[in-house]
PDB file of N, CA and C in Angstrom:
ATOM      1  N   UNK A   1      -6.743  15.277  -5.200  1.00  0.00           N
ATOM      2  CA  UNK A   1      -6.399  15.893  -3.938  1.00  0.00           C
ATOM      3  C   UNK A   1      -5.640  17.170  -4.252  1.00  0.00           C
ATOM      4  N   UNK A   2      -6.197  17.970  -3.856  1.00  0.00           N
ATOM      5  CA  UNK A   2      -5.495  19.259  -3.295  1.00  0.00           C
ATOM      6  C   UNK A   2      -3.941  19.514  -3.630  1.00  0.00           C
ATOM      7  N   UNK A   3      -2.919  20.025  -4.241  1.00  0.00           N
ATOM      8  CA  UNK A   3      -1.438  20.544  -3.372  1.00  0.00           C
ATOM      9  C   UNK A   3      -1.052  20.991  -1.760  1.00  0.00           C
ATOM     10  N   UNK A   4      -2.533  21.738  -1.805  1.00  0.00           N
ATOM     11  CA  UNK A   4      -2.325  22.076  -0.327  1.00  0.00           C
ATOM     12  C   UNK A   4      -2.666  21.141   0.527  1.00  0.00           C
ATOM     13  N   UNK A   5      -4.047  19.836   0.491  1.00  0.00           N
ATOM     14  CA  UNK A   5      -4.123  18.973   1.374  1.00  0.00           C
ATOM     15  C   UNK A   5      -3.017  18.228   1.476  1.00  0.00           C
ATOM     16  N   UNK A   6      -1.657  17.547  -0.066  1.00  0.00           N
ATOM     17  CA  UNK A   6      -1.029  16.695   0.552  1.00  0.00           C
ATOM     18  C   UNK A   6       0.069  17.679   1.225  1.00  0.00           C
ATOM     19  N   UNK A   7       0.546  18.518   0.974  1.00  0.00           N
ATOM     20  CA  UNK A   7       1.622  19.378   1.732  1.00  0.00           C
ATOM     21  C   UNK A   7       1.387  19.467   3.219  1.00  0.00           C
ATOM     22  N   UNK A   8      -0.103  19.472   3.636  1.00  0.00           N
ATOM     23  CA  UNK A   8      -0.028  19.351   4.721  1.00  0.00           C
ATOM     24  C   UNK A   8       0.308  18.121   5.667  1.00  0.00           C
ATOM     25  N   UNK A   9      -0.798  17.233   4.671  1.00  0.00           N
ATOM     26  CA  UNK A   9      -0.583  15.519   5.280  1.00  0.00           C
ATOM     27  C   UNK A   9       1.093  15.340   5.340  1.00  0.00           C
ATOM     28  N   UNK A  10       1.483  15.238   4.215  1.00  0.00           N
ATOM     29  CA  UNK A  10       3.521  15.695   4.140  1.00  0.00           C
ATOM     30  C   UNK A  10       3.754  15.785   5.203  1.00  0.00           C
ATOM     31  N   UNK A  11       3.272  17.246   5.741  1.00  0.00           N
ATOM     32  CA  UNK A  11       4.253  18.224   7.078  1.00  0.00           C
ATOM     33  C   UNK A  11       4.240  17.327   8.082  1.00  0.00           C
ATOM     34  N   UNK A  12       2.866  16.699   8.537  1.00  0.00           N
ATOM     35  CA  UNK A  12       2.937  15.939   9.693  1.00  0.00           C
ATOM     36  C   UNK A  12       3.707  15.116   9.910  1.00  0.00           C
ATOM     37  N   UNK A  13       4.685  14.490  11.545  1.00  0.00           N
ATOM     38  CA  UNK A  13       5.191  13.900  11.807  1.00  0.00           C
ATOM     39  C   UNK A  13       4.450  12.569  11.546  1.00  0.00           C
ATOM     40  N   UNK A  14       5.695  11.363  11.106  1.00  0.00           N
ATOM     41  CA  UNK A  14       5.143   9.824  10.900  1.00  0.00           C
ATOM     42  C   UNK A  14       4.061   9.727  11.605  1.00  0.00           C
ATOM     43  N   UNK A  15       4.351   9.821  13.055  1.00  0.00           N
ATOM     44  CA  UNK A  15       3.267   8.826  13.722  1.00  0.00           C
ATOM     45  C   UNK A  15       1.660   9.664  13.912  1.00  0.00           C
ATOM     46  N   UNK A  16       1.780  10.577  13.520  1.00  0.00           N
ATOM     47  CA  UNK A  16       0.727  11.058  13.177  1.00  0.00           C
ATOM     48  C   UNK A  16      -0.379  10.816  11.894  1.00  0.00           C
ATOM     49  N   UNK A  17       0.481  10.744  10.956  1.00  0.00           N
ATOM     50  CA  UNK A  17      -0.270  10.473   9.329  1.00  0.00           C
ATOM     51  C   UNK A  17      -1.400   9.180   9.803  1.00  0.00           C
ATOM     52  N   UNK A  18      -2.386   9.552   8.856  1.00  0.00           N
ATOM     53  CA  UNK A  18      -3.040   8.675   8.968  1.00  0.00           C
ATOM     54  C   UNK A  18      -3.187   7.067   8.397  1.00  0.00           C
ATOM     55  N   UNK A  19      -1.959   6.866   7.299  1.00  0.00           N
ATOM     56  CA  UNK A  19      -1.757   5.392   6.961  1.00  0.00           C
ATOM     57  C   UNK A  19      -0.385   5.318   7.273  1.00  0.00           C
ATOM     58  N   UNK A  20       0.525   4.507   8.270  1.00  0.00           N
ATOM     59  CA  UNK A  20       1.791   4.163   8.298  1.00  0.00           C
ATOM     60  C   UNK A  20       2.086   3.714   7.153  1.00  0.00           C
ATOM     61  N   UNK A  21       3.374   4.060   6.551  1.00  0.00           N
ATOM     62  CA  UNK A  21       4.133   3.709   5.384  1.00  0.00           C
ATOM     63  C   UNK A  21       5.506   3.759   5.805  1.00  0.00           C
ATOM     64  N   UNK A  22       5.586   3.380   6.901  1.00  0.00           N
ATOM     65  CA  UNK A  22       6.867   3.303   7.635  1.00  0.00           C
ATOM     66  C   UNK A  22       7.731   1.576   6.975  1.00  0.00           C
ATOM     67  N   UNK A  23       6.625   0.751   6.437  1.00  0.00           N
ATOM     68  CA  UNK A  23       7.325  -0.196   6.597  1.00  0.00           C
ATOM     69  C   UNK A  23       9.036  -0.680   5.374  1.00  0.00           C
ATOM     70  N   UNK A  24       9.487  -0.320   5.331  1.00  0.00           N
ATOM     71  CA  UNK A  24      10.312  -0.294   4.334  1.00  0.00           C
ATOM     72  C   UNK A  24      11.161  -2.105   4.180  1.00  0.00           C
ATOM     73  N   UNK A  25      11.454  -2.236   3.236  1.00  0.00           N
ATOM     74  CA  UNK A  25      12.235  -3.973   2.831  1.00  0.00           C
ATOM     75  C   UNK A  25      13.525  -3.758   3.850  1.00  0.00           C
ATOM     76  N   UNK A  26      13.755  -5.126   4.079  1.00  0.00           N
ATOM     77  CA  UNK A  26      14.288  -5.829   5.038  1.00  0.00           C
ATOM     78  C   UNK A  26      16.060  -5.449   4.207  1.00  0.00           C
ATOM     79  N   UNK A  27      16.779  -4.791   4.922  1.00  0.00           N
ATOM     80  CA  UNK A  27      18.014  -4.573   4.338  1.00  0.00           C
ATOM     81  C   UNK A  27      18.812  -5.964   4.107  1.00  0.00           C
ATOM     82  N   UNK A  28      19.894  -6.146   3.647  1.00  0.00           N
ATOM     83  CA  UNK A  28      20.766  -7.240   3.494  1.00  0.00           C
ATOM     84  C   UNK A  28      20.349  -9.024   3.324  1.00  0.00           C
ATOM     85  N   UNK A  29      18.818  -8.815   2.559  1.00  0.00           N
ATOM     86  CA  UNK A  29      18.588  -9.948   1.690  1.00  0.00           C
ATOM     87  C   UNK A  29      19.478  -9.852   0.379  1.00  0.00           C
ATOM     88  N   UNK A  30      19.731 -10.935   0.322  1.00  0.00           N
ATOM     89  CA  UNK A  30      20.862 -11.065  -1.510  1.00  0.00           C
ATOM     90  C   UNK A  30      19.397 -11.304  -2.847  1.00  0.00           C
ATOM     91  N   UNK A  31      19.716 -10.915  -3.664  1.00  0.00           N
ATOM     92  CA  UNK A  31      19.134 -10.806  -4.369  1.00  0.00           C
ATOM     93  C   UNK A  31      18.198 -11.784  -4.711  1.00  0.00           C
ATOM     94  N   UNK A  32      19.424 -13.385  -4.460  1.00  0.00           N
ATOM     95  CA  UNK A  32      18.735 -14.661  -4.486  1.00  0.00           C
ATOM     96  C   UNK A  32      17.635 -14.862  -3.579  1.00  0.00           C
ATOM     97  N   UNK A  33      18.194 -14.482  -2.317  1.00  0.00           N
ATOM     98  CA  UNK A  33      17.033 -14.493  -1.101  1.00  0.00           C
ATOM     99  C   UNK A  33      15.509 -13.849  -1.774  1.00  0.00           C
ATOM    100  N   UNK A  34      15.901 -12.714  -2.160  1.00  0.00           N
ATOM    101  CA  UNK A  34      14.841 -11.764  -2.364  1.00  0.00           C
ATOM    102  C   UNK A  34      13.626 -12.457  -3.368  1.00  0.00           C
ATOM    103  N   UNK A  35      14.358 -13.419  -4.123  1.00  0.00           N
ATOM    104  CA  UNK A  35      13.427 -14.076  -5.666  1.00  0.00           C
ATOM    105  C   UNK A  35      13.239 -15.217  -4.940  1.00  0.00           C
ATOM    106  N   UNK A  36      13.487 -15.594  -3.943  1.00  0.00           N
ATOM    107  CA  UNK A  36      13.037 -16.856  -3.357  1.00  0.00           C
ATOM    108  C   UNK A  36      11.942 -16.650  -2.862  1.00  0.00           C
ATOM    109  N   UNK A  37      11.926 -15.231  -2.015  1.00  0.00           N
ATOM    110  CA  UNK A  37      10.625 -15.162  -1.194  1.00  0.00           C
ATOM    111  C   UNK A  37       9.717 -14.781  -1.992  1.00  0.00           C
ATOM    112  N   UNK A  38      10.161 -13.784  -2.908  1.00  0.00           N
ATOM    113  CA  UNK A  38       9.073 -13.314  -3.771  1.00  0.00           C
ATOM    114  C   UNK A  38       8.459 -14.545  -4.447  1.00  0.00           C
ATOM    115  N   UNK A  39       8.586 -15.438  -4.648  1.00  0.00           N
ATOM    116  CA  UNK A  39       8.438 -16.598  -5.821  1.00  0.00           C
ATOM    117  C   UNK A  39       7.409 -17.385  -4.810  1.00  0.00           C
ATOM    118  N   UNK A  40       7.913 -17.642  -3.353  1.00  0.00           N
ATOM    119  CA  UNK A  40       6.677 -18.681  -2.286  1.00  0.00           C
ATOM    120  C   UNK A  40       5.703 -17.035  -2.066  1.00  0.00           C
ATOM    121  N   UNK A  41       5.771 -15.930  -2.034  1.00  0.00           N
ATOM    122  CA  UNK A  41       4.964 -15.005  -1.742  1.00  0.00           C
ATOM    123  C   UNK A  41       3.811 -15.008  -3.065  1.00  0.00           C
ATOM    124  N   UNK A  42       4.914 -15.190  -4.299  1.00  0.00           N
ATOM    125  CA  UNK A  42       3.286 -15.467  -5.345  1.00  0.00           C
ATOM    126  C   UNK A  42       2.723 -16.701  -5.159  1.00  0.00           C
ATOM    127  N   UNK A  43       3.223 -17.844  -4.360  1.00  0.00           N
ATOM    128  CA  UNK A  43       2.551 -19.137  -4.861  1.00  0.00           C
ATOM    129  C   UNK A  43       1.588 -19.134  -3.919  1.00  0.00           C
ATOM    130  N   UNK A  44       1.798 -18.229  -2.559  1.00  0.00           N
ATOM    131  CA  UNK A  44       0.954 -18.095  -1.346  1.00  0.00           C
ATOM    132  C   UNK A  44      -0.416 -17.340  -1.566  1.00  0.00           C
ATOM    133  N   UNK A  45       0.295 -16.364  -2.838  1.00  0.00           N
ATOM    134  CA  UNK A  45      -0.642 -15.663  -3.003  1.00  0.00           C
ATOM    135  C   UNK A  45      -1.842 -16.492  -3.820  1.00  0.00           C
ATOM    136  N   UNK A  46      -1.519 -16.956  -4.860  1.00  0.00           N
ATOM    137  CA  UNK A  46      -1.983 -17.469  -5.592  1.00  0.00           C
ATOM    138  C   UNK A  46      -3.068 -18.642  -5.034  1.00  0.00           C
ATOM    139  N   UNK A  47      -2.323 -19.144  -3.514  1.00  0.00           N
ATOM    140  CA  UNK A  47      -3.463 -19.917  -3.019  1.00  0.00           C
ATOM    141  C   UNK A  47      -4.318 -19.324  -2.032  1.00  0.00           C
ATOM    142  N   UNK A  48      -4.390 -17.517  -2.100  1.00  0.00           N
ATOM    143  CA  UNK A  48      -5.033 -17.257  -1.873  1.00  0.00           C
ATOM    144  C   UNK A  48      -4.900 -16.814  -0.275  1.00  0.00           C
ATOM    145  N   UNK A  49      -3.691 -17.083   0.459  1.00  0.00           N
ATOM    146  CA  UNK A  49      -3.033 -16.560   1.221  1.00  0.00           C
ATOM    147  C   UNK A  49      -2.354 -15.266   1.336  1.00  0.00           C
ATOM    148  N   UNK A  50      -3.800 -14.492   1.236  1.00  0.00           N
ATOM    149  CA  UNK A  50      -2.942 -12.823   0.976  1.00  0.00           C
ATOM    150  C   UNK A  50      -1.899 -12.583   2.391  1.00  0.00           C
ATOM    151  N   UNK A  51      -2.451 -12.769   3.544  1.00  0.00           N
ATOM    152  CA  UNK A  51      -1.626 -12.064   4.416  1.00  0.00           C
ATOM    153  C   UNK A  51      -0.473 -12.371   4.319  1.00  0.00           C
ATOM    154  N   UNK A  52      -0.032 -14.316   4.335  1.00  0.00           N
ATOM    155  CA  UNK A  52       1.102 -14.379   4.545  1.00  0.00           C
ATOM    156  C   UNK A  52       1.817 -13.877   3.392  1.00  0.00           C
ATOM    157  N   UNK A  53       1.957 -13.414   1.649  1.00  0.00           N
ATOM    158  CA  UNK A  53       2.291 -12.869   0.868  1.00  0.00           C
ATOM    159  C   UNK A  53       2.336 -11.597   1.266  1.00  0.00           C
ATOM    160  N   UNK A  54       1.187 -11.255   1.801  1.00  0.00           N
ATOM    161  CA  UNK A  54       1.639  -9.425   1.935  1.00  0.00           C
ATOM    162  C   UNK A  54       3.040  -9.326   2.962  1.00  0.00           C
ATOM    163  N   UNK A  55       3.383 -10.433   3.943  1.00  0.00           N
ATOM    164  CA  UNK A  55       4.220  -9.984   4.717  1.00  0.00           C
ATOM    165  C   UNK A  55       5.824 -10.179   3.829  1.00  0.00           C
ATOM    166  N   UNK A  56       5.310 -10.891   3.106  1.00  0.00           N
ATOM    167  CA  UNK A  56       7.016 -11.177   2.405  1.00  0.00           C
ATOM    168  C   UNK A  56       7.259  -9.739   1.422  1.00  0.00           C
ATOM    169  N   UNK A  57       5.898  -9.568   0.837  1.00  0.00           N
ATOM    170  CA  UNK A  57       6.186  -8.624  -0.300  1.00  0.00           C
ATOM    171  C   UNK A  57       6.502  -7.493   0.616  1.00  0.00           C
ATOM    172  N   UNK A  58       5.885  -7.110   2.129  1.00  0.00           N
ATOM    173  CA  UNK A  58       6.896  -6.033   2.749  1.00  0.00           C
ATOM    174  C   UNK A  58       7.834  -6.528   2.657  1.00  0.00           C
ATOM    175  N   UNK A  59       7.993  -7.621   3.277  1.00  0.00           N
ATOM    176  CA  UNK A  59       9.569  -7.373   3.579  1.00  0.00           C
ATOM    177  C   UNK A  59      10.708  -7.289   2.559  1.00  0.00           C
ATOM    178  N   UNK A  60      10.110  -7.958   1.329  1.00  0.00           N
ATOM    179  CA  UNK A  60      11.298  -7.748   0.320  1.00  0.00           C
ATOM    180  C   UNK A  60      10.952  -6.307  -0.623  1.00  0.00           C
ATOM    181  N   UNK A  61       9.677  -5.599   0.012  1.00  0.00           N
ATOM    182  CA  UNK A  61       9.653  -4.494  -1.142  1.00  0.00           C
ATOM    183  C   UNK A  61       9.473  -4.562  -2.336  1.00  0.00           C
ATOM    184  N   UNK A  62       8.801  -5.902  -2.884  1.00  0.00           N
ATOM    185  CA  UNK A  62       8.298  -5.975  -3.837  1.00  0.00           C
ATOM    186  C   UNK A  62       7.034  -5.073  -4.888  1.00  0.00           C
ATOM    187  N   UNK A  63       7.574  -4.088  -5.325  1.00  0.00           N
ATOM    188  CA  UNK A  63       6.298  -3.272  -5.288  1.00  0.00           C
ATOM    189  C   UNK A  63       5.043  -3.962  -6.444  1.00  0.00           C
ATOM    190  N   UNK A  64       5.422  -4.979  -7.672  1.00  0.00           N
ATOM    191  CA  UNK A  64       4.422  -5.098  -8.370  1.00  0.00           C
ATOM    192  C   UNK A  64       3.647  -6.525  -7.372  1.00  0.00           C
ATOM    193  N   UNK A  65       4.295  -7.371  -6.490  1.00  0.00           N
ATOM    194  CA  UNK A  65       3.447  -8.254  -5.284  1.00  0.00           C
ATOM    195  C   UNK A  65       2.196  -7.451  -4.062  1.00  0.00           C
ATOM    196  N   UNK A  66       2.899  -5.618  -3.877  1.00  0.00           N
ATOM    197  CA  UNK A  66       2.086  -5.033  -2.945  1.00  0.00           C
ATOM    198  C   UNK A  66       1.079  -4.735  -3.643  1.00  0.00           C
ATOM    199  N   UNK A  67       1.514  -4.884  -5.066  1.00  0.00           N
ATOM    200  CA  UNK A  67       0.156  -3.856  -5.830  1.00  0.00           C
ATOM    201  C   UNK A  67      -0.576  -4.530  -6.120  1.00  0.00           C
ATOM    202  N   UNK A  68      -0.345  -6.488  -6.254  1.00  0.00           N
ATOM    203  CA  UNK A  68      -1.291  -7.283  -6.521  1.00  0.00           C
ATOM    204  C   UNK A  68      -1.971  -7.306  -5.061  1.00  0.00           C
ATOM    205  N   UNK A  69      -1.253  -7.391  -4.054  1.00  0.00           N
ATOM    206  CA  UNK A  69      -2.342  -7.151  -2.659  1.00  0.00           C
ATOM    207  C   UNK A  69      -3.261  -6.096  -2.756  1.00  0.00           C
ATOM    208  N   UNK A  70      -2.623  -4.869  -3.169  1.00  0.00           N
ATOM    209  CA  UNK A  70      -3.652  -3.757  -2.901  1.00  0.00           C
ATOM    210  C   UNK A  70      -4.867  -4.101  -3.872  1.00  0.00           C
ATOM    211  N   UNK A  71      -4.480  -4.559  -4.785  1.00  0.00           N
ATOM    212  CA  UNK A  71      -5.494  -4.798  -5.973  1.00  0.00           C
ATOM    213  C   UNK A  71      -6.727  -6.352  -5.392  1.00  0.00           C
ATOM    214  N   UNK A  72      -6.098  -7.081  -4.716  1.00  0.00           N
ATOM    215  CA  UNK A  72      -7.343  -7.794  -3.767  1.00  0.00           C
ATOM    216  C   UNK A  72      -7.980  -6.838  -2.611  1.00  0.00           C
ATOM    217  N   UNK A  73      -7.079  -5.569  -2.236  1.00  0.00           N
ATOM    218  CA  UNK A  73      -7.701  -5.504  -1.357  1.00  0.00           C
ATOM    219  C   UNK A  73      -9.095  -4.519  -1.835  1.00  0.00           C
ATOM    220  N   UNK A  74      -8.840  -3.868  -2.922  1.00  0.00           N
ATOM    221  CA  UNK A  74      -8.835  -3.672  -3.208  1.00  0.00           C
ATOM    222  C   UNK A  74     -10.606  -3.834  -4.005  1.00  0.00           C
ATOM    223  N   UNK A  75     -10.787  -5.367  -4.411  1.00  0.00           N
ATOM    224  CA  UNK A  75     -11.618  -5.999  -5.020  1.00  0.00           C
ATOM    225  C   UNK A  75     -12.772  -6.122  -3.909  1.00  0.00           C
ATOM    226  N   UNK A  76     -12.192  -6.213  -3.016  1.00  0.00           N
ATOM    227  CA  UNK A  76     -13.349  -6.619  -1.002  1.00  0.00           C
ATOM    228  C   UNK A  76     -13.516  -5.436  -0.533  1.00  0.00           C
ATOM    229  N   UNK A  77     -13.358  -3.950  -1.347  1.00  0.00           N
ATOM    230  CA  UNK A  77     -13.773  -2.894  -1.166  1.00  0.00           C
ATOM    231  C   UNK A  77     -12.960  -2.378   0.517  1.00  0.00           C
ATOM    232  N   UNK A  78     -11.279  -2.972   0.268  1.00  0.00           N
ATOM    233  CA  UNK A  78     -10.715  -2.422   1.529  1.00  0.00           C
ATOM    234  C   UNK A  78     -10.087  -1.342   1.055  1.00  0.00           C
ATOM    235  N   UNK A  79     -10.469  -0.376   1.051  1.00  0.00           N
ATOM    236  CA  UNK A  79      -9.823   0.639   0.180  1.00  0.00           C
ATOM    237  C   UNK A  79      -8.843   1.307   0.936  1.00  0.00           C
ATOM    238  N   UNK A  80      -8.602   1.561   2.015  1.00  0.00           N
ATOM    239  CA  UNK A  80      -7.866   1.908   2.932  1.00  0.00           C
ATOM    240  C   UNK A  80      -6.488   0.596   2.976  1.00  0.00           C
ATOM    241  N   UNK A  81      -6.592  -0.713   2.913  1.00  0.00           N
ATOM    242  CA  UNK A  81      -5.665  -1.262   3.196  1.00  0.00           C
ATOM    243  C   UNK A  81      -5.166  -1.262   2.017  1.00  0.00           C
ATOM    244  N   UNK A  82      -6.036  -1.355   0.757  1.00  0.00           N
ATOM    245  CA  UNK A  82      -5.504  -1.444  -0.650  1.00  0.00           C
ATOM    246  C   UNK A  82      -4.351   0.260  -1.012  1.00  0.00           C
ATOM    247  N   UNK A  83      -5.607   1.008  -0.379  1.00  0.00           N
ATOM    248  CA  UNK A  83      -4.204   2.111  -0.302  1.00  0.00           C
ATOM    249  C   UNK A  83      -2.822   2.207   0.236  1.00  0.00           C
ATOM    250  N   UNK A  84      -2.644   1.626   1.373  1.00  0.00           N
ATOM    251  CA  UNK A  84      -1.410   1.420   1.688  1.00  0.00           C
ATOM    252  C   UNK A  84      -1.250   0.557   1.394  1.00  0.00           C
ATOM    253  N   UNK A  85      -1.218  -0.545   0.676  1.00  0.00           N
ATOM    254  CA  UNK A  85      -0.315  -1.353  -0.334  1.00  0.00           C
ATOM    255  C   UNK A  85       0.067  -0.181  -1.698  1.00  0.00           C
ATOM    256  N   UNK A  86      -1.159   0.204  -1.865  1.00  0.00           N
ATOM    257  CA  UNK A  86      -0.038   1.087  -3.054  1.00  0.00           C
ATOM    258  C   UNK A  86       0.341   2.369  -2.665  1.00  0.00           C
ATOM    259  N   UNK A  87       0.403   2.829  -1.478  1.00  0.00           N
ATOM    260  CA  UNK A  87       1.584   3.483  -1.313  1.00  0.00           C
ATOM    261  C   UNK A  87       3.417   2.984  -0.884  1.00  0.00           C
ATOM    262  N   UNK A  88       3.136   2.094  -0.478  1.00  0.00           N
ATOM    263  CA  UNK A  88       3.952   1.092  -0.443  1.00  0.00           C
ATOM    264  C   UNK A  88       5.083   0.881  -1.598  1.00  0.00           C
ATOM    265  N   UNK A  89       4.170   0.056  -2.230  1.00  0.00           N
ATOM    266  CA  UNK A  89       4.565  -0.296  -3.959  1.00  0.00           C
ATOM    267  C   UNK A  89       4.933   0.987  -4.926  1.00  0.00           C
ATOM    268  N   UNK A  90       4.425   2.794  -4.226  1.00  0.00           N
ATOM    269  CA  UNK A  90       5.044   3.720  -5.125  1.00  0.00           C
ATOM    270  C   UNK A  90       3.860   3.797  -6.459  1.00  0.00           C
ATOM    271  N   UNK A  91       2.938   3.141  -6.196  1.00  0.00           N
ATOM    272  CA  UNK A  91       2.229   3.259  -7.718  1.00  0.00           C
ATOM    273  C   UNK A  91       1.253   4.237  -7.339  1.00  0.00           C
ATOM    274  N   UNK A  92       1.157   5.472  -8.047  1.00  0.00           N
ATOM    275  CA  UNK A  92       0.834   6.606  -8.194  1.00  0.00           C
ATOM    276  C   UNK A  92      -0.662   6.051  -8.965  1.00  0.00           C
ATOM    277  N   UNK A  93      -0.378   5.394  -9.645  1.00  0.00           N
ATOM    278  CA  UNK A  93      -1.455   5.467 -10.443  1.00  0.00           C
ATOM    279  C   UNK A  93      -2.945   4.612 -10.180  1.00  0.00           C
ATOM    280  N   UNK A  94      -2.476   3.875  -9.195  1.00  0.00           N
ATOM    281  CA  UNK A  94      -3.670   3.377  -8.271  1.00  0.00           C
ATOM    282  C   UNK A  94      -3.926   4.034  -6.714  1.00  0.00           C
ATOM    283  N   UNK A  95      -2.922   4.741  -6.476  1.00  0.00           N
ATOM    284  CA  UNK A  95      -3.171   5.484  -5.510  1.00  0.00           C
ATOM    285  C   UNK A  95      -3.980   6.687  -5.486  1.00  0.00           C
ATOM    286  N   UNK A  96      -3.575   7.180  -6.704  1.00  0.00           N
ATOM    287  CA  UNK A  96      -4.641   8.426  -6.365  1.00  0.00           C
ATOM    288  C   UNK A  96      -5.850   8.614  -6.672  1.00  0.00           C
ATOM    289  N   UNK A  97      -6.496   7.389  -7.359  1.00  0.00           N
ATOM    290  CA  UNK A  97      -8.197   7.877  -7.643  1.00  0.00           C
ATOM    291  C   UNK A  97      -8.839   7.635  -5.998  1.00  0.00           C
ATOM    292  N   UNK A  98      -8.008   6.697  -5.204  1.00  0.00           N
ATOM    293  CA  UNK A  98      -8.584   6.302  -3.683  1.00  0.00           C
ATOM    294  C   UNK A  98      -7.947   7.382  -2.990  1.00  0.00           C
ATOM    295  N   UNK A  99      -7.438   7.962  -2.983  1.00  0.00           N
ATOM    296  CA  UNK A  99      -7.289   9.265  -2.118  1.00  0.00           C
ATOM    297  C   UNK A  99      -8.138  10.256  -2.687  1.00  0.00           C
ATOM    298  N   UNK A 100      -8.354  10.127  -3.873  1.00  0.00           N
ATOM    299  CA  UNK A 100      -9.686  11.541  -4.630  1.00  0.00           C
ATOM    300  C   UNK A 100     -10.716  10.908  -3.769  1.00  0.00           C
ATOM    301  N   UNK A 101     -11.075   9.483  -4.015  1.00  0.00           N
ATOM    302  CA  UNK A 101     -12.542   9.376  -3.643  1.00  0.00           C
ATOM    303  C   UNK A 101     -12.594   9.516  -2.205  1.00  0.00           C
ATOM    304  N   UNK A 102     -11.669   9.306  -1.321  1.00  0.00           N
ATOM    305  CA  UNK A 102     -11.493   9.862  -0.270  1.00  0.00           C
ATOM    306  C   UNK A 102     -11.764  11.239   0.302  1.00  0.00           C
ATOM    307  N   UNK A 103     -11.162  11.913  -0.134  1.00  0.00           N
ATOM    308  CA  UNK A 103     -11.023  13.458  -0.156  1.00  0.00           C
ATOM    309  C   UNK A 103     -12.281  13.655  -0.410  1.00  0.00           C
ATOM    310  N   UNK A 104     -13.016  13.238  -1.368  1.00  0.00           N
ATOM    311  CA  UNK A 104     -14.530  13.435  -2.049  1.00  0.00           C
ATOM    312  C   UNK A 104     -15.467  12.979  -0.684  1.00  0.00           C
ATOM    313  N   UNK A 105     -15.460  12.133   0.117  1.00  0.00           N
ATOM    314  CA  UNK A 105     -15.882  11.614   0.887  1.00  0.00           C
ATOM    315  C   UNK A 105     -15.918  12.550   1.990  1.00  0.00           C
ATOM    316  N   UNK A 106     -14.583  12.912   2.410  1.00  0.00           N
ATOM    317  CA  UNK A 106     -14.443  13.777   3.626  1.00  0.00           C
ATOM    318  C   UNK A 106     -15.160  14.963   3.353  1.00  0.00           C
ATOM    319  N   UNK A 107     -14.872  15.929   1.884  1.00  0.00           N
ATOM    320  CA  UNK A 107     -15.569  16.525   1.932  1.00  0.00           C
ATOM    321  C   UNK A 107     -16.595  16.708   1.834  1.00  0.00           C
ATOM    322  N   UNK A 108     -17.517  15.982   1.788  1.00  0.00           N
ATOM    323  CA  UNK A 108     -18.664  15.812   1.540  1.00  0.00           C
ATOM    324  C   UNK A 108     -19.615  15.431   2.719  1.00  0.00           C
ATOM    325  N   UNK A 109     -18.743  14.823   3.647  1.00  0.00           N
ATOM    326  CA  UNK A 109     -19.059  14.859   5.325  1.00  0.00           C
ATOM    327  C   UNK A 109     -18.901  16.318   6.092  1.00  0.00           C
ATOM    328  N   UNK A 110     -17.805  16.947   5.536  1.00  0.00           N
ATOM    329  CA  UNK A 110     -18.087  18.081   6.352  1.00  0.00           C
ATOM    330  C   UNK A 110     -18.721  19.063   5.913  1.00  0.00           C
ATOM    331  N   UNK A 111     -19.110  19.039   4.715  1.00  0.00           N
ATOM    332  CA  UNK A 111     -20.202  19.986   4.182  1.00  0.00           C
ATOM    333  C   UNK A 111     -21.699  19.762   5.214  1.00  0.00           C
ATOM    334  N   UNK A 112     -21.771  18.524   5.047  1.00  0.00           N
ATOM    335  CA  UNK A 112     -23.065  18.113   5.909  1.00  0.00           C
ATOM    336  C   UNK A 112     -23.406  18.499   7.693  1.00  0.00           C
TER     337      UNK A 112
END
């Protein structure tokens, strides 16, 4: 992507952007709290209960739990939801080949 496409996406106000990343971790869990949920959020996950895991890993901000979501979502070709899990989670490095192929996409629609 561009400098100039994300500077722009940037400029725009929240509720405008096109993936909310508004959701940020739940303030004043204790640390213990935080490894509790994370710990039933992997076992949920693990049985395969992505949603209810994705909601804990928001809420505690777990970023390597969002990135295992994005990475199912990832696998079912949700590339859009898998992206905002890893924007979420901060991982750059799964985020941006799905915003290239994106970008590749758009442009390639409006050429047409």
């Amino acid at each position: 992507m561009t400098s100039n496409l994300k500077n722009q996406i940037d400029s725009k106000p929240e509720e405008l952007k096109f993936i909310k990343t508004s959701e940020l971790p739940l303030e004043g869990l204790s640390d213990q709290q935080k490894v509790a949920l994370n710990r039933r959020a992997n076992a949920l996950l693990n049985e395969g209960k992505i949603e209810m895991a994705k909601r804990i890993f928001i809420t505690t901000g777990y970023s390597d739990g969002l990135t295992r979501i994005g990475d199912n979502y990832n696998k079912e070709n949700k590339y859009l939801d898998a992206l905002k899990m890893y924007l979420l989670a901060h991982n750059k490095r799964k985020s941006e080949p799905i915003i290239e192929k994106i970008s590749q996409t758009v442009s390639v629609m409006l050429k047409s």
